[in-house]
C-alpha atoms as a PDB file:
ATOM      1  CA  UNK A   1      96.722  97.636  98.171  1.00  0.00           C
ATOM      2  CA  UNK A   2      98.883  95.098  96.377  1.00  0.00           C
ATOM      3  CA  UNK A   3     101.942  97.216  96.438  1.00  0.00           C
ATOM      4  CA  UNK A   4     101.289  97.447 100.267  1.00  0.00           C
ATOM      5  CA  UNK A   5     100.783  93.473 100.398  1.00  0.00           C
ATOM      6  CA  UNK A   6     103.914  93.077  98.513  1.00  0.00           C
ATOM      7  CA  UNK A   7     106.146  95.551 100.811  1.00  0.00           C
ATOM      8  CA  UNK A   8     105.609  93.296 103.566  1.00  0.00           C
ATOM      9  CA  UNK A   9     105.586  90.085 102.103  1.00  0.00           C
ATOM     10  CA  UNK A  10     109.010  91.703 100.821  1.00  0.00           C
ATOM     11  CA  UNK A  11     110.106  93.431 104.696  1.00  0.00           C
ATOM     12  CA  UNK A  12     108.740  89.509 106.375  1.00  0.00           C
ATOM     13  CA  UNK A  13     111.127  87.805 104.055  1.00  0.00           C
ATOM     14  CA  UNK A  14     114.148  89.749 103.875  1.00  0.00           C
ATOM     15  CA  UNK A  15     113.414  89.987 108.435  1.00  0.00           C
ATOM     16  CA  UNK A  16     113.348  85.937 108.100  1.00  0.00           C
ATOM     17  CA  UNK A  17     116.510  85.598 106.136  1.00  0.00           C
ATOM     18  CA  UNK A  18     118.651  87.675 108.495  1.00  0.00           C
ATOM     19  CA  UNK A  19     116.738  86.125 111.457  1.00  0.00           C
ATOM     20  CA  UNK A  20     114.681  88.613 112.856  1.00  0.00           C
ATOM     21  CA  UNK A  21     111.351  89.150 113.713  1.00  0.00           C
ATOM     22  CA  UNK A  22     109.075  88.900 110.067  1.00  0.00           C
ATOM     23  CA  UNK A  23     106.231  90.572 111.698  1.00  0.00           C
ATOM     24  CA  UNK A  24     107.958  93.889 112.556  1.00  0.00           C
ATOM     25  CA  UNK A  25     109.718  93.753 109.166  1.00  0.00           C
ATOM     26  CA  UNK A  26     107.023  93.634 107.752  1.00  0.00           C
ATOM     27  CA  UNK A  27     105.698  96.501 109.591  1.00  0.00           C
ATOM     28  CA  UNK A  28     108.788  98.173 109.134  1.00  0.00           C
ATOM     29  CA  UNK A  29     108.628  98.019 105.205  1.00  0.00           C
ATOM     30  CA  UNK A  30     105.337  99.050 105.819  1.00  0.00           C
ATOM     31  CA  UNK A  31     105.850 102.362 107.287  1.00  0.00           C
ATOM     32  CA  UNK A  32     108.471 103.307 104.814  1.00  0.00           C
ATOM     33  CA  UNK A  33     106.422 102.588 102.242  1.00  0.00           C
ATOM     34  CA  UNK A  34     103.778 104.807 103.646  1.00  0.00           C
ATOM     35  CA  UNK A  35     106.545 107.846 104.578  1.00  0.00           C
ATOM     36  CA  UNK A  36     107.642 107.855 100.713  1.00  0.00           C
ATOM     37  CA  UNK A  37     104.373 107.993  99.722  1.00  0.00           C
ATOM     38  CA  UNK A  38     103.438 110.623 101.782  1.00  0.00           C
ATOM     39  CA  UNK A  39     107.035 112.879 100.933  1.00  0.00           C
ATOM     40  CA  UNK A  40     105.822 112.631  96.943  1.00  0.00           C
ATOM     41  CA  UNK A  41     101.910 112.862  97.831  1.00  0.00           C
ATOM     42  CA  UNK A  42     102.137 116.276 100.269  1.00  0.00           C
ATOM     43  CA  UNK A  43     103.912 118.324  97.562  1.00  0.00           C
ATOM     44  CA  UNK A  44     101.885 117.425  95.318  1.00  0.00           C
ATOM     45  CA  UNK A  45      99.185 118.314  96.142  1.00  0.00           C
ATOM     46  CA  UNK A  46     100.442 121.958  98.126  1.00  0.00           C
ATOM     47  CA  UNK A  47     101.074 123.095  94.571  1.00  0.00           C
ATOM     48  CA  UNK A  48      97.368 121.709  93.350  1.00  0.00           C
ATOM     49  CA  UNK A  49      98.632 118.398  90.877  1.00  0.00           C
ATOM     50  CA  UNK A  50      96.344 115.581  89.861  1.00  0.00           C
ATOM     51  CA  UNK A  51      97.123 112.643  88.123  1.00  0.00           C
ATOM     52  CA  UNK A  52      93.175 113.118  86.569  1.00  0.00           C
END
């Protein structure tokens, strides 16, 4: 949860400093965030690894 709070606290900033919309960077940062983490997370665990 925090690394998702700080993605788009991070993706709202860096959209205010160029002058863009901070709500849909946000967003934005927010669904990359979530793709990466689903590229590592689905191989993972098709080959059965656990962090347990």
């Amino acid at each position: 949860m925090a690394t998702a709070l700080a993605a788009a606290v991070i993706g709202g900033a860096l959209s205010r400093s160029l002058h863009r919309g901070v709500v849909r960077g946000a967003v934005r940062q927010l669904v990359v965030l979530t793709a990466a983490a689903g590229v590592t997370f689905a191989p993972g665990r098709l080959v059965g690894t656990s962090l347990a």
